[in-house]
N, C-alpha and C. Protein backbone atom coordinates (compact mmCIF):
# COMPACT_ATOMS: atom_id res chain seq x y z
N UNK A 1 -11.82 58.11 1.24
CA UNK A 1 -11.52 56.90 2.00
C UNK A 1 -12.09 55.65 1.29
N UNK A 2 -13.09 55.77 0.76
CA UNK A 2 -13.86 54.84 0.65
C UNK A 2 -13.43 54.23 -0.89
N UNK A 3 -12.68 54.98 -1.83
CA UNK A 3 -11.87 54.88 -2.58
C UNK A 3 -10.58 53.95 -2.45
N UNK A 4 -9.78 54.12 -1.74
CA UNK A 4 -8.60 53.31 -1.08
C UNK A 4 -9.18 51.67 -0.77
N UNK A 5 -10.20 51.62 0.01
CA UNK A 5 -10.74 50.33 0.35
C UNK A 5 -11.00 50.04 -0.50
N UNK A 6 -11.58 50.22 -2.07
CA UNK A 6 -11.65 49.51 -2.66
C UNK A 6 -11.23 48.18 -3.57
N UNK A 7 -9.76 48.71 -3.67
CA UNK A 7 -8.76 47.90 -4.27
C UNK A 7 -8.26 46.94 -3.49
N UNK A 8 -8.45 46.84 -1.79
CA UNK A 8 -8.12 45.91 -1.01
C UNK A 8 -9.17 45.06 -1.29
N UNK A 9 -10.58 45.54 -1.03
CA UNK A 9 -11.90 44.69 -0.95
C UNK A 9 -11.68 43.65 -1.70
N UNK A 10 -11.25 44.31 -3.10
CA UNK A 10 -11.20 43.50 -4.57
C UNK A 10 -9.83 42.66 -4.55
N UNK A 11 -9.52 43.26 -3.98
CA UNK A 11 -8.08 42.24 -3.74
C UNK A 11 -8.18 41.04 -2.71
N UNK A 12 -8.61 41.16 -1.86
CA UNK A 12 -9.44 39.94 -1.04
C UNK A 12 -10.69 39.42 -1.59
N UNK A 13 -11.54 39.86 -2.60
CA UNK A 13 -12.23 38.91 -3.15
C UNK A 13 -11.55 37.62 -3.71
N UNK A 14 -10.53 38.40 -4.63
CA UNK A 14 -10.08 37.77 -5.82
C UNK A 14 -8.93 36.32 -5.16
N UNK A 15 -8.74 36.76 -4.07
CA UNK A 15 -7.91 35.73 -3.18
C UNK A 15 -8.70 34.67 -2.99
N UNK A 16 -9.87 35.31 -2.41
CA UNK A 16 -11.14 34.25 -1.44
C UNK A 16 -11.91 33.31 -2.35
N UNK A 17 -11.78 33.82 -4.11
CA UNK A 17 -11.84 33.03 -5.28
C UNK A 17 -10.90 31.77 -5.69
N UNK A 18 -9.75 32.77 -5.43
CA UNK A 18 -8.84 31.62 -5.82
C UNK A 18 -8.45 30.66 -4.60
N UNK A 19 -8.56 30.77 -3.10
CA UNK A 19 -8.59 30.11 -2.74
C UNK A 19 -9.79 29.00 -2.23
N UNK A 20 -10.85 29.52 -2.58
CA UNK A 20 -12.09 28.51 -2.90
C UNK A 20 -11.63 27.57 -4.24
N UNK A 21 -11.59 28.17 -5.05
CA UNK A 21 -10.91 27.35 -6.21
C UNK A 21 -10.24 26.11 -6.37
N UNK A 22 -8.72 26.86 -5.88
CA UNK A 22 -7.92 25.51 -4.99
C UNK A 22 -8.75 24.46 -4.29
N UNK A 23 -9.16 25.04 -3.64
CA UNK A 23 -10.05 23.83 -2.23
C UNK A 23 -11.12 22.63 -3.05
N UNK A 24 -11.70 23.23 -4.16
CA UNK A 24 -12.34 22.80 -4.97
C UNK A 24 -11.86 21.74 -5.61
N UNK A 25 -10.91 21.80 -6.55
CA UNK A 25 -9.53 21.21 -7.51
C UNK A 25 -8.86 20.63 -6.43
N UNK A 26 -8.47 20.78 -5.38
CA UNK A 26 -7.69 19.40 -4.35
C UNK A 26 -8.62 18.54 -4.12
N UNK A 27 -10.23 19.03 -3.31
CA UNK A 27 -11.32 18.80 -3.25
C UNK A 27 -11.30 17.56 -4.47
N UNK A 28 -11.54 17.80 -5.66
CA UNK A 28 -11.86 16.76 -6.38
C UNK A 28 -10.88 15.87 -7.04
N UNK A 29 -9.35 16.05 -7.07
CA UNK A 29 -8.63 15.12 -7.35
C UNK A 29 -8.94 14.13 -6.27
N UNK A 30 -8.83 14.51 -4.65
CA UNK A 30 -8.86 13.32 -4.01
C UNK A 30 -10.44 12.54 -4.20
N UNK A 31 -11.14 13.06 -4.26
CA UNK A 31 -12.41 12.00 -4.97
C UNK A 31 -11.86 11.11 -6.15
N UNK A 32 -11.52 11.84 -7.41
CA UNK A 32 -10.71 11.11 -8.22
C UNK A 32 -10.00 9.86 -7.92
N UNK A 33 -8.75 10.44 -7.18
CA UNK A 33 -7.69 9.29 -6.26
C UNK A 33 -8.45 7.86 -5.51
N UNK A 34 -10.08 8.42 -4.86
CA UNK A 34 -10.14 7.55 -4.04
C UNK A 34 -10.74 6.16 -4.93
N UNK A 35 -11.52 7.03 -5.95
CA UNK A 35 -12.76 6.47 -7.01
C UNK A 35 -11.39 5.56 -7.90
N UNK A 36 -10.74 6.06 -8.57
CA UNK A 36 -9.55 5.24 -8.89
C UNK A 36 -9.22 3.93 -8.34
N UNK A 37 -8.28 4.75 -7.27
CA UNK A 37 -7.70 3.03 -6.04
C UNK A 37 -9.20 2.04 -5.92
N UNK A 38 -10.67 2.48 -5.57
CA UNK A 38 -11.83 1.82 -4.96
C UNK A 38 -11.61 0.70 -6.77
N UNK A 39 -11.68 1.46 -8.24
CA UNK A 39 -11.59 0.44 -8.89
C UNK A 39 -10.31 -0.66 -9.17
N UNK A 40 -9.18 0.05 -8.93
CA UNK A 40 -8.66 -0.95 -8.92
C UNK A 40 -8.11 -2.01 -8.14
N UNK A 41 -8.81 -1.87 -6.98
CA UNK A 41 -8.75 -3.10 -5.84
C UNK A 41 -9.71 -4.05 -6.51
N UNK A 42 -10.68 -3.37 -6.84
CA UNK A 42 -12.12 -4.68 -7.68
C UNK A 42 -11.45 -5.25 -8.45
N UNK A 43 -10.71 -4.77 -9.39
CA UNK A 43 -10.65 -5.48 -10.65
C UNK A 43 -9.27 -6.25 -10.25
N UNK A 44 -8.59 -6.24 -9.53
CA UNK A 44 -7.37 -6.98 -9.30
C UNK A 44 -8.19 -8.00 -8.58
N UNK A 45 -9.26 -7.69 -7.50
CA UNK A 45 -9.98 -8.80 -6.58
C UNK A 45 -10.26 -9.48 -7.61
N UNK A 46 -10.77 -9.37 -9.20
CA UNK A 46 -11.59 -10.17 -9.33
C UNK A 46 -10.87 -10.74 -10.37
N UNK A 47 -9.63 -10.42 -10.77
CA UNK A 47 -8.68 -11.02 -11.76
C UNK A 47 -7.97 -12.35 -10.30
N UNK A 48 -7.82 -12.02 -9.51
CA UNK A 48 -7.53 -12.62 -8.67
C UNK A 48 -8.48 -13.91 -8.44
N UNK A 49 -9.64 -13.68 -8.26
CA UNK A 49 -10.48 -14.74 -8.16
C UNK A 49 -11.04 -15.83 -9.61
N UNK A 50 -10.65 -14.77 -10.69
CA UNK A 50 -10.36 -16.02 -12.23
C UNK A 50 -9.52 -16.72 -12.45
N UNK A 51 -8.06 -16.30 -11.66
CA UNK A 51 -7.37 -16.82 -11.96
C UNK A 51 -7.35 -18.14 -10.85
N UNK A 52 -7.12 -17.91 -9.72
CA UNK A 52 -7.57 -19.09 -8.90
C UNK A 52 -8.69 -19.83 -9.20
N UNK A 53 -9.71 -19.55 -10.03
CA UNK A 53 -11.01 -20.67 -10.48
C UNK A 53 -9.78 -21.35 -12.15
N UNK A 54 -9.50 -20.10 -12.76
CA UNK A 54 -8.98 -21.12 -13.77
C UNK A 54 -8.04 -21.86 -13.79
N UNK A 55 -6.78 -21.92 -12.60
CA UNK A 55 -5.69 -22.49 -12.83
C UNK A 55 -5.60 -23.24 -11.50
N UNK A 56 -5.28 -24.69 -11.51
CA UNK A 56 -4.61 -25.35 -10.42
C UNK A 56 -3.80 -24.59 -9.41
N UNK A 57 -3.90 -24.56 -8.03
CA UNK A 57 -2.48 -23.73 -7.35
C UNK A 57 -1.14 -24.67 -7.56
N UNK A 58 -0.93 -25.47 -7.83
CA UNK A 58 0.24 -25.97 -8.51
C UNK A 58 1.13 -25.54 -9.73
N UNK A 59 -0.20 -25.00 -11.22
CA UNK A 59 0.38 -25.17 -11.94
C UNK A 59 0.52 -23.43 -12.10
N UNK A 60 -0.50 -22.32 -11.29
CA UNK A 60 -0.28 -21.44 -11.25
C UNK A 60 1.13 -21.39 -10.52
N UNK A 61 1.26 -21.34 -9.21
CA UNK A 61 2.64 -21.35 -8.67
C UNK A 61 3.84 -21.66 -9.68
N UNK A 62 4.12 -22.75 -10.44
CA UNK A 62 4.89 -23.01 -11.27
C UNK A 62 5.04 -21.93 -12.63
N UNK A 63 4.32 -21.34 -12.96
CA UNK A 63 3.88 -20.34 -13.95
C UNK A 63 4.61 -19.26 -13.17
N UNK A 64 4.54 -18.59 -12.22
CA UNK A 64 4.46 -17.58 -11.67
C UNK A 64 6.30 -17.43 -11.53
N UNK A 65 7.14 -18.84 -11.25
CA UNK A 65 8.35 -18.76 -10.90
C UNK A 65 8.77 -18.54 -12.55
N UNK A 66 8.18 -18.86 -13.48
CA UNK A 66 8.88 -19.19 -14.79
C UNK A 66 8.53 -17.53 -15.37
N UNK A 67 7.90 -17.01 -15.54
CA UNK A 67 7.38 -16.10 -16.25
C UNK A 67 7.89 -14.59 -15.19
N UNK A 68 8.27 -13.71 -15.93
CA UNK A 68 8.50 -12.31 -15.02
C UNK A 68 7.52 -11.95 -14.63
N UNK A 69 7.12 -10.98 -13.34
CA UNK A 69 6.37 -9.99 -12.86
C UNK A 69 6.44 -8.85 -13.87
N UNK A 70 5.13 -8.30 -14.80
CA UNK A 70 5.20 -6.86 -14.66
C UNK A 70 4.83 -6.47 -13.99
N UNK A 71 5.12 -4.98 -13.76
CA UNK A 71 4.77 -3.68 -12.83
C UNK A 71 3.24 -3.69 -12.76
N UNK A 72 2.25 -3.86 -11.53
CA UNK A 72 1.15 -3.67 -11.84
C UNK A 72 0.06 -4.56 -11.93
N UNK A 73 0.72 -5.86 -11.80
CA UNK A 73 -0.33 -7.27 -12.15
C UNK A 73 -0.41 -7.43 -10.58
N UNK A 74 -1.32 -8.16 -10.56
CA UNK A 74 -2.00 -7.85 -8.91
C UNK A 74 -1.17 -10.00 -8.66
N UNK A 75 -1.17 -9.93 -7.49
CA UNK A 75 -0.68 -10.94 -6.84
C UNK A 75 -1.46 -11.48 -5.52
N UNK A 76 -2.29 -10.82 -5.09
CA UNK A 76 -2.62 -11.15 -3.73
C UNK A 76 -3.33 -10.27 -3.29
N UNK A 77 -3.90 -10.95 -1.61
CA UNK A 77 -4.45 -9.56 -1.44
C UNK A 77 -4.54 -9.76 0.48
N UNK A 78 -4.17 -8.75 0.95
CA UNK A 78 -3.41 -9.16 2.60
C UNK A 78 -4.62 -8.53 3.23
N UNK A 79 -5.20 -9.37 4.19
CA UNK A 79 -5.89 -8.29 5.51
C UNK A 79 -5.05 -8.44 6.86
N UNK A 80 -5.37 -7.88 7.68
CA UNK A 80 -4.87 -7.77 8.77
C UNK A 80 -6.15 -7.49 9.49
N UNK A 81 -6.99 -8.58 10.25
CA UNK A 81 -8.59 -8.29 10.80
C UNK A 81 -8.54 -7.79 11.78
N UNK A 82 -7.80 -7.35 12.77
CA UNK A 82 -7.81 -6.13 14.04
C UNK A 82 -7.71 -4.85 13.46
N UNK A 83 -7.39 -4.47 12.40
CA UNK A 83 -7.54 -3.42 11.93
C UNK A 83 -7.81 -2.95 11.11
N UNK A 84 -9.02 -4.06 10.69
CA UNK A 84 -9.72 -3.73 9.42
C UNK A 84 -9.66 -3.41 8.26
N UNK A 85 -7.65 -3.86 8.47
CA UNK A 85 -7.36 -3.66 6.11
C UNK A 85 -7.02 -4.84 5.90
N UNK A 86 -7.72 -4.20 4.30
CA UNK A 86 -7.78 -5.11 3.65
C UNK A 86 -7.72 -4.38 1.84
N UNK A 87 -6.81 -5.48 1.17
CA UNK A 87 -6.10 -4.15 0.12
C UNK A 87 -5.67 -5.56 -1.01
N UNK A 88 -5.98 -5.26 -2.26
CA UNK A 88 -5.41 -5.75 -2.98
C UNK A 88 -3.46 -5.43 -2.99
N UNK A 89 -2.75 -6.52 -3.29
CA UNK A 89 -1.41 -6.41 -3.86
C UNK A 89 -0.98 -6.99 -5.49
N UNK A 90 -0.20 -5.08 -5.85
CA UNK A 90 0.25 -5.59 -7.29
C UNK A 90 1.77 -5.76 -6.77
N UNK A 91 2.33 -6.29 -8.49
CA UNK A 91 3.76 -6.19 -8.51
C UNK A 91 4.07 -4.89 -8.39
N UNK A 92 5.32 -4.62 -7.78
CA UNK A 92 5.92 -3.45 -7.88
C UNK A 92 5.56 -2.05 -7.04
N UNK A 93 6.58 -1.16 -6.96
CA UNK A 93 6.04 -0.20 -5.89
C UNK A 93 6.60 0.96 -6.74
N UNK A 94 5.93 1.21 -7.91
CA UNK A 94 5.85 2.80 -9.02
C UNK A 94 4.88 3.51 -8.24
N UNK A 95 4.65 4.73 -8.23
CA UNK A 95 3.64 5.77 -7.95
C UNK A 95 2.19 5.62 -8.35
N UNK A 96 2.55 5.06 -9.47
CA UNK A 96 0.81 4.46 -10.30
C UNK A 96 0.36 3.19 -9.79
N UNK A 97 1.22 2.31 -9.09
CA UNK A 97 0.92 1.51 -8.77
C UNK A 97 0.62 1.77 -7.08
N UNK A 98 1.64 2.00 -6.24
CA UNK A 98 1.19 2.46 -4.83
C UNK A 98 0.03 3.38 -4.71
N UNK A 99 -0.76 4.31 -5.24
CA UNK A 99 -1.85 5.24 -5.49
C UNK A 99 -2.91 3.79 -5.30
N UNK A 100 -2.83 2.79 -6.37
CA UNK A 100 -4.34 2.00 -6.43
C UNK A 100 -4.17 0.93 -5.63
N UNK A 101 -2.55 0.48 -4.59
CA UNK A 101 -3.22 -1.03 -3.75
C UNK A 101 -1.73 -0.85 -2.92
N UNK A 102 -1.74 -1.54 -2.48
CA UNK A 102 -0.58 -2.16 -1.85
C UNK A 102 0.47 -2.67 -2.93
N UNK A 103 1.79 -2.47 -2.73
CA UNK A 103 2.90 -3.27 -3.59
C UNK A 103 4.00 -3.82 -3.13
N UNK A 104 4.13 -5.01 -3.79
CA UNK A 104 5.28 -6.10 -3.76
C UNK A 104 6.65 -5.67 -4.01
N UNK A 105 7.72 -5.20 -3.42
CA UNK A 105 8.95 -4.72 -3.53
C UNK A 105 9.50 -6.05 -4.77
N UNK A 106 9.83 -5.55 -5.49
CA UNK A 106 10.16 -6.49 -6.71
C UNK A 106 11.86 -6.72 -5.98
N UNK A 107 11.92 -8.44 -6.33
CA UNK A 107 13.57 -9.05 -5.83
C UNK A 107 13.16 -9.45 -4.61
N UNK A 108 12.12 -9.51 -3.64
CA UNK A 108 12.18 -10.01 -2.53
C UNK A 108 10.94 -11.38 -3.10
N UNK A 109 11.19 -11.87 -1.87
CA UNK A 109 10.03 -12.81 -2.25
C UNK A 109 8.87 -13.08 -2.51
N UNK A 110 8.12 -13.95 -3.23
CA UNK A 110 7.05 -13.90 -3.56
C UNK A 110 6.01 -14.18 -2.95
N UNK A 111 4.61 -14.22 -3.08
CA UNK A 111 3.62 -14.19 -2.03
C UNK A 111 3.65 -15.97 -2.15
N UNK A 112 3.78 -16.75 -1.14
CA UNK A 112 3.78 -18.20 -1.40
C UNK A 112 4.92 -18.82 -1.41
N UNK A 113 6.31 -18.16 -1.28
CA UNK A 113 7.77 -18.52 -1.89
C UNK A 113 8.24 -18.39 0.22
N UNK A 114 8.87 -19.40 0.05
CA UNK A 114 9.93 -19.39 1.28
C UNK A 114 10.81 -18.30 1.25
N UNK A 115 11.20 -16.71 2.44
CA UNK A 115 11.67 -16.22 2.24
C UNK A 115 11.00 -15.00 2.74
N UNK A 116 11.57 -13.51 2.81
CA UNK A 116 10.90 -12.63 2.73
C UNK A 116 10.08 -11.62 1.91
N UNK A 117 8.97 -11.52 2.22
CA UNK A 117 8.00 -11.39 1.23
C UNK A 117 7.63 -9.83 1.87
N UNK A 118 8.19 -8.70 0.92
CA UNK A 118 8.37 -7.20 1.51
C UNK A 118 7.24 -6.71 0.84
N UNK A 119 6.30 -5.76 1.33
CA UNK A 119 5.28 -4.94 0.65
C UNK A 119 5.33 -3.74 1.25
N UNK A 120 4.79 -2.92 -0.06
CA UNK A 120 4.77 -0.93 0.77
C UNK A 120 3.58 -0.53 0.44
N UNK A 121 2.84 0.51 1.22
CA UNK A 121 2.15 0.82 1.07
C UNK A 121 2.31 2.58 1.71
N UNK A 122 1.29 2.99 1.05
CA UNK A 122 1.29 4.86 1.48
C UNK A 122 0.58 4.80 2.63
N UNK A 123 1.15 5.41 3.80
CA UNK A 123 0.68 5.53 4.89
C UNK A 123 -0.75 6.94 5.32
N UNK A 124 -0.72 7.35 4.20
CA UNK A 124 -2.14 8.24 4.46
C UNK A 124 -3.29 7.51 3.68
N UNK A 125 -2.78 6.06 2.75
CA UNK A 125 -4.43 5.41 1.72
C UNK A 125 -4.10 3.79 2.60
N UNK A 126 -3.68 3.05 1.97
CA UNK A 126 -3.87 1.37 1.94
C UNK A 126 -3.44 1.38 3.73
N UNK A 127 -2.43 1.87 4.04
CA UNK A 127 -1.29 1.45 5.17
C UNK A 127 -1.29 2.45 6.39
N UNK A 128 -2.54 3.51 6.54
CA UNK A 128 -2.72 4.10 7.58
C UNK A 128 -2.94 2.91 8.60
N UNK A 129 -3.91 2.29 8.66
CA UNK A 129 -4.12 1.49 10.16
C UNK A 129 -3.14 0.92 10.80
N UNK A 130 -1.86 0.91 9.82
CA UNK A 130 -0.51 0.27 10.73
C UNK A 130 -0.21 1.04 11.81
N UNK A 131 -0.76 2.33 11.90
CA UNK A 131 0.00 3.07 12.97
C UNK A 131 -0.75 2.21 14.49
N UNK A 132 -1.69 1.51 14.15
CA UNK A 132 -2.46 1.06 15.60
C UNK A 132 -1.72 -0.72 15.92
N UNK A 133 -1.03 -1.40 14.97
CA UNK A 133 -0.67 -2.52 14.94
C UNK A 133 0.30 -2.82 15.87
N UNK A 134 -0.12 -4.33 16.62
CA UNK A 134 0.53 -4.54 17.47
C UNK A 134 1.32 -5.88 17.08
N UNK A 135 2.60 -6.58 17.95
CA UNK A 135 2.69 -7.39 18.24
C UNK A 135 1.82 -8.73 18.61
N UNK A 136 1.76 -9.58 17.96
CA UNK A 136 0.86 -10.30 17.69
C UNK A 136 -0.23 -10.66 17.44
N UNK A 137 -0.98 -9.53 16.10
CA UNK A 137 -1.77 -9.15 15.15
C UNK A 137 -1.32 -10.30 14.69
N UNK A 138 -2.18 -10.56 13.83
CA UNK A 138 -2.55 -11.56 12.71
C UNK A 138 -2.53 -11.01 11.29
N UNK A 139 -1.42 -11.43 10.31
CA UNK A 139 -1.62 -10.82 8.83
C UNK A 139 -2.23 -12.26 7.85
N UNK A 140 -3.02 -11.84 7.25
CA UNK A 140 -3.21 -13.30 6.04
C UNK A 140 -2.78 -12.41 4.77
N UNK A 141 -2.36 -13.05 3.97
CA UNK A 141 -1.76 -13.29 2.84
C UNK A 141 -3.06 -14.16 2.08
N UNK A 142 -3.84 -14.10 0.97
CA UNK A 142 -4.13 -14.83 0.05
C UNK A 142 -3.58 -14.51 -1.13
N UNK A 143 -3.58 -15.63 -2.34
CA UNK A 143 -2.96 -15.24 -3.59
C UNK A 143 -3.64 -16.35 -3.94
N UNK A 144 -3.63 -16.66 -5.20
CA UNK A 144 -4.10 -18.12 -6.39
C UNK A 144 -3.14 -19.17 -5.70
N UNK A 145 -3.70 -19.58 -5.47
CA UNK A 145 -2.77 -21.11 -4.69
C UNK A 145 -2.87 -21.85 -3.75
N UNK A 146 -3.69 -20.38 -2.40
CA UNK A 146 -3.33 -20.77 -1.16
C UNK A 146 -3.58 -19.38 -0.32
N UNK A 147 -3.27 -19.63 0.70
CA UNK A 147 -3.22 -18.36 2.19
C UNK A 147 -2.48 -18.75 3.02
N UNK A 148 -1.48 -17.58 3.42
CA UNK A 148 -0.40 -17.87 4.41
C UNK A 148 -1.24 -16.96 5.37
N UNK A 149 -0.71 -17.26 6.89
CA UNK A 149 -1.07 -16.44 8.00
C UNK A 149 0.36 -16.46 8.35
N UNK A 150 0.14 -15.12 9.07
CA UNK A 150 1.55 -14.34 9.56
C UNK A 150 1.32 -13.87 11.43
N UNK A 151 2.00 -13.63 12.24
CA UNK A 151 2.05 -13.54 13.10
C UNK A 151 2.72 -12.11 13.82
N UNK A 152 2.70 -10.97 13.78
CA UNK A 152 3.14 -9.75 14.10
C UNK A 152 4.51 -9.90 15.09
N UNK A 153 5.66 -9.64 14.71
CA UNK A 153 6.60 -9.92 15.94
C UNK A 153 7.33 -8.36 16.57
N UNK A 154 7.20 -7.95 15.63
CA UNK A 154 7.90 -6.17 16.58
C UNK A 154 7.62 -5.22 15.31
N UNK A 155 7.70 -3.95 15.44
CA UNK A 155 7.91 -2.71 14.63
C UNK A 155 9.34 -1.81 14.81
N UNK A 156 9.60 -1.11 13.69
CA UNK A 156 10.66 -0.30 14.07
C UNK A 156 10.53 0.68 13.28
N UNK A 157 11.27 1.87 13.16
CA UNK A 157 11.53 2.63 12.43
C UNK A 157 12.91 3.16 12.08
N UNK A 158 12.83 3.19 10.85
CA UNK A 158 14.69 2.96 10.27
C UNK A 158 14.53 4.16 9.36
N UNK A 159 15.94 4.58 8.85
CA UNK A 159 16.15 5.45 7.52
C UNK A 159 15.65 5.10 6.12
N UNK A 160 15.39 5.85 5.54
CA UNK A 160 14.90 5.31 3.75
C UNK A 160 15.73 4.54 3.40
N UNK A 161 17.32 5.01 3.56
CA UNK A 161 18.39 3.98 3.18
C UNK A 161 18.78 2.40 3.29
N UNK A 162 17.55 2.55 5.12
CA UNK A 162 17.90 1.16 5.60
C UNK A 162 17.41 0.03 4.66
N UNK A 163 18.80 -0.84 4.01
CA UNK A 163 17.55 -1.83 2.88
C UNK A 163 17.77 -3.54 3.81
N UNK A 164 18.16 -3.29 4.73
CA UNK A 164 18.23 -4.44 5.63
C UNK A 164 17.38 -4.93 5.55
N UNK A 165 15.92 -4.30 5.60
CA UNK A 165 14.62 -5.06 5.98
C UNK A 165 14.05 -5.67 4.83
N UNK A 166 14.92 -5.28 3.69
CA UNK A 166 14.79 -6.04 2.65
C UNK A 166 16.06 -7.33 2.11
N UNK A 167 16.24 -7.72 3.25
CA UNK A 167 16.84 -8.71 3.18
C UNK A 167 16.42 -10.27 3.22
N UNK A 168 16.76 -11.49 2.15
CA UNK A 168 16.58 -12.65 2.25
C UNK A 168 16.50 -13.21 3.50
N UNK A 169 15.22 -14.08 3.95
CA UNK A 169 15.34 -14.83 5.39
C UNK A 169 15.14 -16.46 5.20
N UNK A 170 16.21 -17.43 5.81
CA UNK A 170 15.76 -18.93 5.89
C UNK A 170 14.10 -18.97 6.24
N UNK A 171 13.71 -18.20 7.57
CA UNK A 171 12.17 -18.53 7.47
C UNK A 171 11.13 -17.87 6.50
N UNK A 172 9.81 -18.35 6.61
CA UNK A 172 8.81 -17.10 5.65
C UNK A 172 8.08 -16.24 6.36
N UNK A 173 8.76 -15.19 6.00
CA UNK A 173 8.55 -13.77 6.66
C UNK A 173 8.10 -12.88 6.32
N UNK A 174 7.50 -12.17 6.87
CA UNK A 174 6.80 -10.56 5.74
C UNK A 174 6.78 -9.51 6.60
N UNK A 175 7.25 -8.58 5.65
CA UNK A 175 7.76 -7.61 5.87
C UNK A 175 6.92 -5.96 5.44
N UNK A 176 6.26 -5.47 6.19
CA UNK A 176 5.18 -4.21 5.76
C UNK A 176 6.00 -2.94 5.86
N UNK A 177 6.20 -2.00 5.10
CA UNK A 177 6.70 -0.88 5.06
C UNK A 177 5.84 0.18 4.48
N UNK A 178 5.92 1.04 5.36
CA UNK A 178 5.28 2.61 4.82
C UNK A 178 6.51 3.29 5.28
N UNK A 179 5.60 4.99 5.26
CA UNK A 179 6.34 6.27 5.45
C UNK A 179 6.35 6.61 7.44
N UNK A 180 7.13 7.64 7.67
CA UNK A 180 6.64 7.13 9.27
C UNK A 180 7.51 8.90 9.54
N UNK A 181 6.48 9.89 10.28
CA UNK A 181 5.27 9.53 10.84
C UNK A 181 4.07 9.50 10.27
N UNK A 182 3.23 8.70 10.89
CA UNK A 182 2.02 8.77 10.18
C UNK A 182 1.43 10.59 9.66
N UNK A 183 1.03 11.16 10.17
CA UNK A 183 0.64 12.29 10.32
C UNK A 183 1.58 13.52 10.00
N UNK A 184 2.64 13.11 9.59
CA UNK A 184 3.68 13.99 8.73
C UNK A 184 2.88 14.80 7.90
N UNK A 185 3.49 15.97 7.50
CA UNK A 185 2.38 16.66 6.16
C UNK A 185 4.01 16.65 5.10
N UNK A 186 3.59 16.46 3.91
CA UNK A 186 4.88 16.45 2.96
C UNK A 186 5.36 15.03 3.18
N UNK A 187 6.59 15.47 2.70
CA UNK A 187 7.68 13.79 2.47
C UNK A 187 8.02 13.28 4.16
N UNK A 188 7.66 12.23 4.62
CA UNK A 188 8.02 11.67 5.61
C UNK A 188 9.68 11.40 5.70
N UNK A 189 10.37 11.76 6.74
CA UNK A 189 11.89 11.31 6.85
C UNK A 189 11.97 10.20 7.14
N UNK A 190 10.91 9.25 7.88
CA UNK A 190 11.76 7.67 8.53
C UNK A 190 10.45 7.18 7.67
N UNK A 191 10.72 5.20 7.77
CA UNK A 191 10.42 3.97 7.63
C UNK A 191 9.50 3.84 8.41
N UNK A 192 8.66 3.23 8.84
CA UNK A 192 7.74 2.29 10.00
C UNK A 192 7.64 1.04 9.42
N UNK A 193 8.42 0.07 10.12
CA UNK A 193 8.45 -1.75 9.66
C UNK A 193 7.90 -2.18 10.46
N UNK A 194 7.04 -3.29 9.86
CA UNK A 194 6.55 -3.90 10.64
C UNK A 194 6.83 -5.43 10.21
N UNK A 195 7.69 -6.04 11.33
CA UNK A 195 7.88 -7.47 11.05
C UNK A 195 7.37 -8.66 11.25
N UNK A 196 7.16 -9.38 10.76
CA UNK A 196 5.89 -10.95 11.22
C UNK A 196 6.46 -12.05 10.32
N UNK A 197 6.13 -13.25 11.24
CA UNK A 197 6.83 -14.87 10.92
C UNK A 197 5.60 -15.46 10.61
N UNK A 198 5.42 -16.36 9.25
CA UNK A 198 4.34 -17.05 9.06
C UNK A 198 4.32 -18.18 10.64
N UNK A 199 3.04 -18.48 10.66
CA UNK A 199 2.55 -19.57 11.62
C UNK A 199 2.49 -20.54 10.91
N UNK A 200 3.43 -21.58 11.92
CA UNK A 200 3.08 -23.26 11.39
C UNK A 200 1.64 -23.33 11.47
């Protein structure tokens, strides 16, 4: 008997290894992930804050319309103070870039530009606290130039497809998008928008 059990025993060791293992190696990429994003919010904060000491908000703004966005250059940086985020924003919404901040849907508007000004963020790092956001929350916007405040007006949830919410607006508007539901495990199926009108 005691023969037979053996090869199970050893066969559930060798599991209870490899799944310690795993746990270990997920275990430390997300340290990785977090230690990552934690530097590159600093260093965008603080490219952010040279560039507003070195350049006029005039002549930066004017620079900014003339010259392209690359993927990755930080632009701003949004809190929302009822719910305690607060997140650097780069250009663009690549995988390398959504991992370390919040990102600027490239073609919509710019942080400071009349219009709608769309950002995404991953709803399990930068853009979890949206799930608590209400109607008339308060968003600020800073960038080199200036600070817009925003005003929370409704949420919804739409298809991936829906690109409505990335549509041009006469007023200045901003527009927050993650994955939805929050608490999904894997690929989320819907949107969670959240829409807001700058305040005169």
């Amino acid at each position: 008997m005691a023969r037979k059990r053996l090869p199970l025993r050893r066969w559930l060791l060798c599991l209870e290894a490899v799944l310690i293992f795993a746990g270990l190696v997920c275990g430390g990429y997300c340290v990785y992930a977090w230690m990552e994003s934690q530097a590159a919010q600093d260093q965008a904060l603080r490219e952010l804050a040279e560039m507003s000491r070195r350049e006029p908000p005039s002549s930066h703004h004017k620079k900014k319309l003339e010259t392209p966005l690359v993927e990755g250059s930080p632009l701003g940086e949004i809190v929302i103070p009822n719910l305690g985020l607060s997140a650097a924003i780069l250009e663009g919404t690549e995988p390398g870039t959504l991992r370390r901040a919040v990102g600027h849907v490239s073609g919509t508007a710019q942080l400071g530009e009349k219009g709608n000004v769309c950002l995404a963020g991953h709803r399990d790092t930068f853009f979890r606290p949206l799930r608590k956001i209400s109607a008339g929350d308060e968003v600020d916007l800073s960038f080199p130039g200036g600070t817009l405040r925003y005003r929370v007006t409704n949420t919804e949830t739409v298809d991936p497809g829906e690109l409505r919410v990335l549509d041009p607006t006469r007023k200045n508007t901003l527009t927050l998008i993650t994955c939805y539901p929050f608490y999904f495990i894997g690929s989320a199926p819907r949107r969670f928008i959240v829409h807001a009108e700058a305040i005169s």
